[in-house]
PDB file of N, CA and C in Angstrom:
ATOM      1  N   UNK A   1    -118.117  48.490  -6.105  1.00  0.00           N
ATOM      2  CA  UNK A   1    -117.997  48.913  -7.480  1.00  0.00           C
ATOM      3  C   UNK A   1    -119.360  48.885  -8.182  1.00  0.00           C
ATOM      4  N   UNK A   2    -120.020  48.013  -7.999  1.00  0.00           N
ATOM      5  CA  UNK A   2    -121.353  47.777  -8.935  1.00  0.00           C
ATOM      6  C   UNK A   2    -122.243  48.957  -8.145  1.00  0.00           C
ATOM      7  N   UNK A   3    -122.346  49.008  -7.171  1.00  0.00           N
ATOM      8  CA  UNK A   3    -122.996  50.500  -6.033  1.00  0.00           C
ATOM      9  C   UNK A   3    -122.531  51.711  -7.091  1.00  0.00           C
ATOM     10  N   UNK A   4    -121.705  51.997  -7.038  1.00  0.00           N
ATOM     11  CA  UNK A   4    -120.817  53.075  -7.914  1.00  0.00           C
ATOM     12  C   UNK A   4    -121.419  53.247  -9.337  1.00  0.00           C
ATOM     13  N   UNK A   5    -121.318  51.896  -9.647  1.00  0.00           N
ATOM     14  CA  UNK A   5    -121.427  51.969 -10.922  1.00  0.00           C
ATOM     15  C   UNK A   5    -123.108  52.342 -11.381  1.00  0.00           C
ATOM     16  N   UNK A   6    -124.163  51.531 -10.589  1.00  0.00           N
ATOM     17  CA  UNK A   6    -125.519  52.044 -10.454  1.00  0.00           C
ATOM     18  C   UNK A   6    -125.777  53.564 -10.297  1.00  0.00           C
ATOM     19  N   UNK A   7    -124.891  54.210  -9.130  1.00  0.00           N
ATOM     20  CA  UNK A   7    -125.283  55.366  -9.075  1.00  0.00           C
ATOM     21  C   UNK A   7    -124.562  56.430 -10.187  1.00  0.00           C
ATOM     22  N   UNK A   8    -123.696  55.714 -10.588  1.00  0.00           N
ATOM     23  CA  UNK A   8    -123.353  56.788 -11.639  1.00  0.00           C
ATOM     24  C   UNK A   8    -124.056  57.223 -12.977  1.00  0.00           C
ATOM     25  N   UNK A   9    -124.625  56.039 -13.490  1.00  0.00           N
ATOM     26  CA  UNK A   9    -125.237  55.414 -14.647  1.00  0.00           C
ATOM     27  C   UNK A   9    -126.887  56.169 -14.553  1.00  0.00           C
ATOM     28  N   UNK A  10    -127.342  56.352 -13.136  1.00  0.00           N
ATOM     29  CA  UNK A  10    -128.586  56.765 -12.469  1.00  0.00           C
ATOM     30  C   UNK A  10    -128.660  58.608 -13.244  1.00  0.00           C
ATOM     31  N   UNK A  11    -127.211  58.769 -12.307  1.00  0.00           N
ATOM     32  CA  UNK A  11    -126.714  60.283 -12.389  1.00  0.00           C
ATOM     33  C   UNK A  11    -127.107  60.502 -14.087  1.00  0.00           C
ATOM     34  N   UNK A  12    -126.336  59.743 -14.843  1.00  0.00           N
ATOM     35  CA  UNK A  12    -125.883  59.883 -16.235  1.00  0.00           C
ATOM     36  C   UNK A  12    -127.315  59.968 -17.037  1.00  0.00           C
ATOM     37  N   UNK A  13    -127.920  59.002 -16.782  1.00  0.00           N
ATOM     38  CA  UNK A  13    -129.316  59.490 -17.645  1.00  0.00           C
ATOM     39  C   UNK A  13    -130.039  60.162 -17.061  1.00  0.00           C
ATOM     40  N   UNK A  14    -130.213  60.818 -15.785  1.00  0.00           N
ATOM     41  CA  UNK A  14    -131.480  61.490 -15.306  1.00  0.00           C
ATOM     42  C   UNK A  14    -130.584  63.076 -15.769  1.00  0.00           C
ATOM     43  N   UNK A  15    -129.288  63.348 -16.395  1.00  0.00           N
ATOM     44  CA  UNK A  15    -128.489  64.320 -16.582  1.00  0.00           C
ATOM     45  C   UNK A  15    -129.049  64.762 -18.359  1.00  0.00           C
ATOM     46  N   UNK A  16    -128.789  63.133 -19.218  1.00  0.00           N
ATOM     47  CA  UNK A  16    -129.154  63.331 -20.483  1.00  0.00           C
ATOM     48  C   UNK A  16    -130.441  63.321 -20.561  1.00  0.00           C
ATOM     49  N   UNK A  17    -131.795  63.122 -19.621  1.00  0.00           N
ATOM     50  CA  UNK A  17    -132.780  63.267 -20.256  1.00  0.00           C
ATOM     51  C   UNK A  17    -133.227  64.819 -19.477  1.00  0.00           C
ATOM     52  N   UNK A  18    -132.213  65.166 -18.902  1.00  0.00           N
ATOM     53  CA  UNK A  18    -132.269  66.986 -18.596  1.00  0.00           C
ATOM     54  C   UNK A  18    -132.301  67.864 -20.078  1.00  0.00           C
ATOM     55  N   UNK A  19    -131.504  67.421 -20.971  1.00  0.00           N
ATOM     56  CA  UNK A  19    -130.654  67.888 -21.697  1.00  0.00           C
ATOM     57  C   UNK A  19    -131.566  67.237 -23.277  1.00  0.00           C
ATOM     58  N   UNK A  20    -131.809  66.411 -23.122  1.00  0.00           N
ATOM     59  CA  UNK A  20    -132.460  65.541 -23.767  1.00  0.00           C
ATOM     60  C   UNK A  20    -132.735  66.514 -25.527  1.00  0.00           C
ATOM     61  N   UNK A  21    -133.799  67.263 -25.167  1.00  0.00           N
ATOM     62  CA  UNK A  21    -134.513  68.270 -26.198  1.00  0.00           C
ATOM     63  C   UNK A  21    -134.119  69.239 -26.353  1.00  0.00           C
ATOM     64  N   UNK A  22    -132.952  69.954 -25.979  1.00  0.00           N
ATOM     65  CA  UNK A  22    -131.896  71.414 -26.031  1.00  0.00           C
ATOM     66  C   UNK A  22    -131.096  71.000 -26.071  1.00  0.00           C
ATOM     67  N   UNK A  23    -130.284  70.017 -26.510  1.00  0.00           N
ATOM     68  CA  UNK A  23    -129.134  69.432 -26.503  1.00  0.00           C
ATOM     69  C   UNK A  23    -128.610  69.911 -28.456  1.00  0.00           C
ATOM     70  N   UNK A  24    -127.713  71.007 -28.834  1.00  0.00           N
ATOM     71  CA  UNK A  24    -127.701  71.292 -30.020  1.00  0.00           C
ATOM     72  C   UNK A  24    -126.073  71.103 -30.084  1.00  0.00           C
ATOM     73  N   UNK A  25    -125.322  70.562 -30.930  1.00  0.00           N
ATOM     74  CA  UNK A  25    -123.519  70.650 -30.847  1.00  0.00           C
ATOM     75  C   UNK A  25    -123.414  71.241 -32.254  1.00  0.00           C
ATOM     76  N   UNK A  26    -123.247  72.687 -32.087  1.00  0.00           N
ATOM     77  CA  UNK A  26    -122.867  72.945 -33.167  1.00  0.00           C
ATOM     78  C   UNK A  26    -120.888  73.244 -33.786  1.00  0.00           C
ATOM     79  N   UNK A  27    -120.472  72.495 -32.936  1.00  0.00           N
ATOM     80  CA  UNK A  27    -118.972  72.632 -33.393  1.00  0.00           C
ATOM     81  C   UNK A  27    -118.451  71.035 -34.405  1.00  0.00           C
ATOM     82  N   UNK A  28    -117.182  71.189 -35.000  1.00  0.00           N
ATOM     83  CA  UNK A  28    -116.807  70.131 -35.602  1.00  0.00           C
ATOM     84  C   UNK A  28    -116.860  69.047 -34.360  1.00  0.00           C
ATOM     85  N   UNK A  29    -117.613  67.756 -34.760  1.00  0.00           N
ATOM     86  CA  UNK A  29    -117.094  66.523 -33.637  1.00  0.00           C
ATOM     87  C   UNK A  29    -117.089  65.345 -34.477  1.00  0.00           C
ATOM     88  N   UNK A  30    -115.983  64.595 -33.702  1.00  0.00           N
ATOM     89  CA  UNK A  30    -115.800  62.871 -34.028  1.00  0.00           C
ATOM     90  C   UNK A  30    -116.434  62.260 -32.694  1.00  0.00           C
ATOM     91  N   UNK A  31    -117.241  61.175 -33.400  1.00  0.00           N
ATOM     92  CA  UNK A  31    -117.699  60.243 -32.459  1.00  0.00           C
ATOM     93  C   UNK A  31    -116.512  58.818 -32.873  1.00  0.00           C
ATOM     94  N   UNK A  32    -115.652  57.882 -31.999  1.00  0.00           N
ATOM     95  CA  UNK A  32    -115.317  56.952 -32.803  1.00  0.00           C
ATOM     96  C   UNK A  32    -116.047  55.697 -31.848  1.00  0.00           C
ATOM     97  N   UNK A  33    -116.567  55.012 -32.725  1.00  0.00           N
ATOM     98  CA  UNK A  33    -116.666  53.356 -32.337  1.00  0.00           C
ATOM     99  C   UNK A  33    -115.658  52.282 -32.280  1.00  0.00           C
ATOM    100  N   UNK A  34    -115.748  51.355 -31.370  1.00  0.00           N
ATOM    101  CA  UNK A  34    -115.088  49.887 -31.649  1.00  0.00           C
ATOM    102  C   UNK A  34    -116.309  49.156 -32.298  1.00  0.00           C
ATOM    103  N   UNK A  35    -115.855  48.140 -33.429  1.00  0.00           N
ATOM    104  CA  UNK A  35    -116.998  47.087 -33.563  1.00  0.00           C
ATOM    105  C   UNK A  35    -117.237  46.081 -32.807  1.00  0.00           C
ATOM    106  N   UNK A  36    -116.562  46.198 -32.038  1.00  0.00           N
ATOM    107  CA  UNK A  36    -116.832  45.033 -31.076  1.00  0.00           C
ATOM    108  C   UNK A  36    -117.517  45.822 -29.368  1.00  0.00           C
ATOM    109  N   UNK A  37    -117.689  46.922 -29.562  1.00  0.00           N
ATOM    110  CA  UNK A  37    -118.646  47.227 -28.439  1.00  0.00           C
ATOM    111  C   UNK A  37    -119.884  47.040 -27.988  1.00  0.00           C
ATOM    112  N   UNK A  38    -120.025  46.734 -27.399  1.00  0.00           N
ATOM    113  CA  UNK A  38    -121.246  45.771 -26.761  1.00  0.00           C
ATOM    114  C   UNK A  38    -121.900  47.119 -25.813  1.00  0.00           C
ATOM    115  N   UNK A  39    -121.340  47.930 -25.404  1.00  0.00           N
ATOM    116  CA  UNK A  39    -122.191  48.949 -23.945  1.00  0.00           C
ATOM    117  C   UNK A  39    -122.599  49.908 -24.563  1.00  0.00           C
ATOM    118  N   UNK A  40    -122.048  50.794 -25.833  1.00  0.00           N
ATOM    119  CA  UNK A  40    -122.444  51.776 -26.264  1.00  0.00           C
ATOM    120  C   UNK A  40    -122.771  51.492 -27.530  1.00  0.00           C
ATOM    121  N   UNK A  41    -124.200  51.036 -28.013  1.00  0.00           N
ATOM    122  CA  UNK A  41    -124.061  50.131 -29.276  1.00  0.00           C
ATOM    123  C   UNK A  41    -124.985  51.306 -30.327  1.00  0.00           C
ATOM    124  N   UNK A  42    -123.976  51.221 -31.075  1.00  0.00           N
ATOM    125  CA  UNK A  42    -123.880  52.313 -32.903  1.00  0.00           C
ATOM    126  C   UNK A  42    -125.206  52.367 -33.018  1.00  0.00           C
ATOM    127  N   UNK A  43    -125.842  51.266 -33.340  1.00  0.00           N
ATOM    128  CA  UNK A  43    -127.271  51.693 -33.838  1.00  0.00           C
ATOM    129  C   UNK A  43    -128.195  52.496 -32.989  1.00  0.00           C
ATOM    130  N   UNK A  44    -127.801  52.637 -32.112  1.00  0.00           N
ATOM    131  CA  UNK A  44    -129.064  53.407 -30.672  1.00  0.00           C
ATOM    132  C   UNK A  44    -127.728  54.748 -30.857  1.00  0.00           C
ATOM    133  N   UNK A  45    -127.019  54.686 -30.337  1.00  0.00           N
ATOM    134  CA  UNK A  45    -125.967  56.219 -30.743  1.00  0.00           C
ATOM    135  C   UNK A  45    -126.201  56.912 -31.912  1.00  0.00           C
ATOM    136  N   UNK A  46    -125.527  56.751 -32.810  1.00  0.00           N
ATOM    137  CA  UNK A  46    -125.603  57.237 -34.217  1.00  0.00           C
ATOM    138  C   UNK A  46    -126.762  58.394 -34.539  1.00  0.00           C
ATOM    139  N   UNK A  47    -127.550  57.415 -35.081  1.00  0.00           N
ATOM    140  CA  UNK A  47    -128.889  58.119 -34.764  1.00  0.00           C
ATOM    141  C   UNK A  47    -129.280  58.910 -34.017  1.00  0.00           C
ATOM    142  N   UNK A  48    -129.227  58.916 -32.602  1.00  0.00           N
ATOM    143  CA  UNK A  48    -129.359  60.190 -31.576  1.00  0.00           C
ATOM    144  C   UNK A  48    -128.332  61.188 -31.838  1.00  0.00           C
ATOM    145  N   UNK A  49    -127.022  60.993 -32.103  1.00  0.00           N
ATOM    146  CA  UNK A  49    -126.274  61.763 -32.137  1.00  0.00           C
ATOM    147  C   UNK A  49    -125.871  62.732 -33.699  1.00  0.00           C
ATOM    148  N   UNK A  50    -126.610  62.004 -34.145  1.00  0.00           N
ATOM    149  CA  UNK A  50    -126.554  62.675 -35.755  1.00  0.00           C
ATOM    150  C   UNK A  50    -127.874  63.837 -35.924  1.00  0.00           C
ATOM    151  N   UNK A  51    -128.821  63.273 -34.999  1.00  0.00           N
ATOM    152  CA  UNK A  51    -130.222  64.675 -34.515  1.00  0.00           C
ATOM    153  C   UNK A  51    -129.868  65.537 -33.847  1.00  0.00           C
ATOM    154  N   UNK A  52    -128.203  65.698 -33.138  1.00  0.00           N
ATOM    155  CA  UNK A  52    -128.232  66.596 -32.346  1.00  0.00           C
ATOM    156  C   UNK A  52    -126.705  67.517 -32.621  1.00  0.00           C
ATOM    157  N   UNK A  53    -125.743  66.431 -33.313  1.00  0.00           N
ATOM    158  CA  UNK A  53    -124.587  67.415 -33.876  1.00  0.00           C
ATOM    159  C   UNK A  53    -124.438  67.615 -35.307  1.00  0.00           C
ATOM    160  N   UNK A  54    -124.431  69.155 -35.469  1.00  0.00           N
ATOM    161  CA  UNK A  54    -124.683  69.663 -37.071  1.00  0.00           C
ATOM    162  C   UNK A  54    -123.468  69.275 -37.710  1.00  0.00           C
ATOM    163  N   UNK A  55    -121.804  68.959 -37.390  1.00  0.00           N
ATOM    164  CA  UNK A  55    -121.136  68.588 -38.043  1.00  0.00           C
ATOM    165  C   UNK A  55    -120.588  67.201 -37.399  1.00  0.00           C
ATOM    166  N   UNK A  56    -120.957  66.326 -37.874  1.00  0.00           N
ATOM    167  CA  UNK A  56    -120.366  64.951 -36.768  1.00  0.00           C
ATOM    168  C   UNK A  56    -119.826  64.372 -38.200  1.00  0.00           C
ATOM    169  N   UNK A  57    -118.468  63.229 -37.563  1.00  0.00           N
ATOM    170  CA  UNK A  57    -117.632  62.524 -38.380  1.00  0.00           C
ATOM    171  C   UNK A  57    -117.427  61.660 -37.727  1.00  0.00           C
ATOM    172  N   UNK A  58    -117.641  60.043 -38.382  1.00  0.00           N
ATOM    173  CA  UNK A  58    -117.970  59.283 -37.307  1.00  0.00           C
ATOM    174  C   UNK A  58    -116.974  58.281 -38.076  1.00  0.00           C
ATOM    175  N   UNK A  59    -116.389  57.548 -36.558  1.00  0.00           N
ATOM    176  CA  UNK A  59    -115.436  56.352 -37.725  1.00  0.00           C
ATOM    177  C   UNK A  59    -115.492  55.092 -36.830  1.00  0.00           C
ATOM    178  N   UNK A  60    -115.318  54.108 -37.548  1.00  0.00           N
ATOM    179  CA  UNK A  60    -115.799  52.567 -36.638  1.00  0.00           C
ATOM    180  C   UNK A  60    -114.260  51.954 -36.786  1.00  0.00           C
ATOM    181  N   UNK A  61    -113.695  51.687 -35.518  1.00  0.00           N
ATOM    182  CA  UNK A  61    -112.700  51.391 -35.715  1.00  0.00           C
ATOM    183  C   UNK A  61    -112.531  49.198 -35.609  1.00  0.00           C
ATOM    184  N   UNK A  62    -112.336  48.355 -36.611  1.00  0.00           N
ATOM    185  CA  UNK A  62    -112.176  47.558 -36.310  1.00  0.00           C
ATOM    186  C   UNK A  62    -111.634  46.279 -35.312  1.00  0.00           C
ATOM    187  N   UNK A  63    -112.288  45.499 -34.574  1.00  0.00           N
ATOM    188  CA  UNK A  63    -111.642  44.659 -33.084  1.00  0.00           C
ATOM    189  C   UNK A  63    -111.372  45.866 -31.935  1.00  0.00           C
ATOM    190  N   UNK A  64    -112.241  46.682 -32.093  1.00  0.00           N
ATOM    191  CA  UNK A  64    -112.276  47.467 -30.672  1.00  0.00           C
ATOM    192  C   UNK A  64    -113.331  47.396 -29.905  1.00  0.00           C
ATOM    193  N   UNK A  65    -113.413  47.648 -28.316  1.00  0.00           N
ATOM    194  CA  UNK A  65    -114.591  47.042 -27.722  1.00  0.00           C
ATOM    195  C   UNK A  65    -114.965  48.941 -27.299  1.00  0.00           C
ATOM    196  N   UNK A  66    -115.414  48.550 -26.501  1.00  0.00           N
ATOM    197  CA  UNK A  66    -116.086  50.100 -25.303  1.00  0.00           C
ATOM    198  C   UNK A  66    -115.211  50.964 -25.203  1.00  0.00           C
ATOM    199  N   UNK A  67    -113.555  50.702 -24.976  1.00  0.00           N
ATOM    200  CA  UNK A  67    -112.470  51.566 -24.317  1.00  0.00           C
ATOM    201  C   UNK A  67    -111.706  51.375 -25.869  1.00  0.00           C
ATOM    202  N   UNK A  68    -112.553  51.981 -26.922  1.00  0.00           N
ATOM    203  CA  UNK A  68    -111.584  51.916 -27.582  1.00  0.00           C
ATOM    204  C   UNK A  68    -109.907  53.214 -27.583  1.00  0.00           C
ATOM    205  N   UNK A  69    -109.787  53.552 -26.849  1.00  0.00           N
ATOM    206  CA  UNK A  69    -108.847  54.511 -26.731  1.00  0.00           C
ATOM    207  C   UNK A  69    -107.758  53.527 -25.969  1.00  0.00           C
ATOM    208  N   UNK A  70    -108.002  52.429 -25.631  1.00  0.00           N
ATOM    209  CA  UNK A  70    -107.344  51.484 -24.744  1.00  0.00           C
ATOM    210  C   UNK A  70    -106.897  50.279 -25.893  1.00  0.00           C
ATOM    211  N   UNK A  71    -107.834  50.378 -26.716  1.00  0.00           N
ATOM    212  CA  UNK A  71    -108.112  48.452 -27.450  1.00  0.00           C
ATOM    213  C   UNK A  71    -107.182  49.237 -28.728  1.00  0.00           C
ATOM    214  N   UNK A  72    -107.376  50.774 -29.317  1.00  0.00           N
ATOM    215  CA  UNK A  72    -106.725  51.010 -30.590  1.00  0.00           C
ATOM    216  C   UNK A  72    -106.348  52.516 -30.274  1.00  0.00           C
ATOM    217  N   UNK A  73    -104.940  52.758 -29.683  1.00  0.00           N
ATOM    218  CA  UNK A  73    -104.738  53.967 -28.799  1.00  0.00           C
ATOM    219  C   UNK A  73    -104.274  54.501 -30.506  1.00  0.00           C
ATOM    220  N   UNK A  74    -103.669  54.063 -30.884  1.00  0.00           N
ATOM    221  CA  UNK A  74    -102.839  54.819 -32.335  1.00  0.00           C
ATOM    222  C   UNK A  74    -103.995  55.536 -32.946  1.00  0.00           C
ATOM    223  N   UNK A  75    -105.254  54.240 -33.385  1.00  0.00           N
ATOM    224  CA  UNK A  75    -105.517  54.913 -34.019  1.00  0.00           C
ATOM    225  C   UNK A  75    -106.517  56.263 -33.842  1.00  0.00           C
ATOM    226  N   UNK A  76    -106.854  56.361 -32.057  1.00  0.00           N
ATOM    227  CA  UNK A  76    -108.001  57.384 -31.570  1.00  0.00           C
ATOM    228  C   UNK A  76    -106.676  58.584 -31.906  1.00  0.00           C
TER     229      UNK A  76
END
């Protein structure tokens, strides 16, 4: 699993820093957070993702971790 997980993670940024500087979203998007996420953390997101989608709506959902679609299914 941790093999897996290295090479995926490898894949994943050598993919976003492909994409890195042409990366434009111009459709409606929600980003949602847990506050309790620790792997994908708001302050390093946000920011990147607010330079790159022209309509973003972003909502922080309270006592949710990483999987918040798991930790607060109602409210994703």
């Amino acid at each position: 699993a941790m093999t897996a997980t290295a090479r995926e993670l490898r894949a994943f940024n050598a993919g976003m820093q492909a994409v890195e500087h042409g990366l434009r979203v111009s459709v409606p998007t929600c980003a949602i957070w847990g506050d309790a996420d620790e792997t994908a953390l708001r302050d390093w997101h946000y920011p990147w993702l607010r330079a790159r989608v022209q309509d973003l709506d972003c909502h922080v959902l309270p006592h949710a971790g990483h999987l918040v679609h798991h930790d607060a299914p109602v409210a994703v």
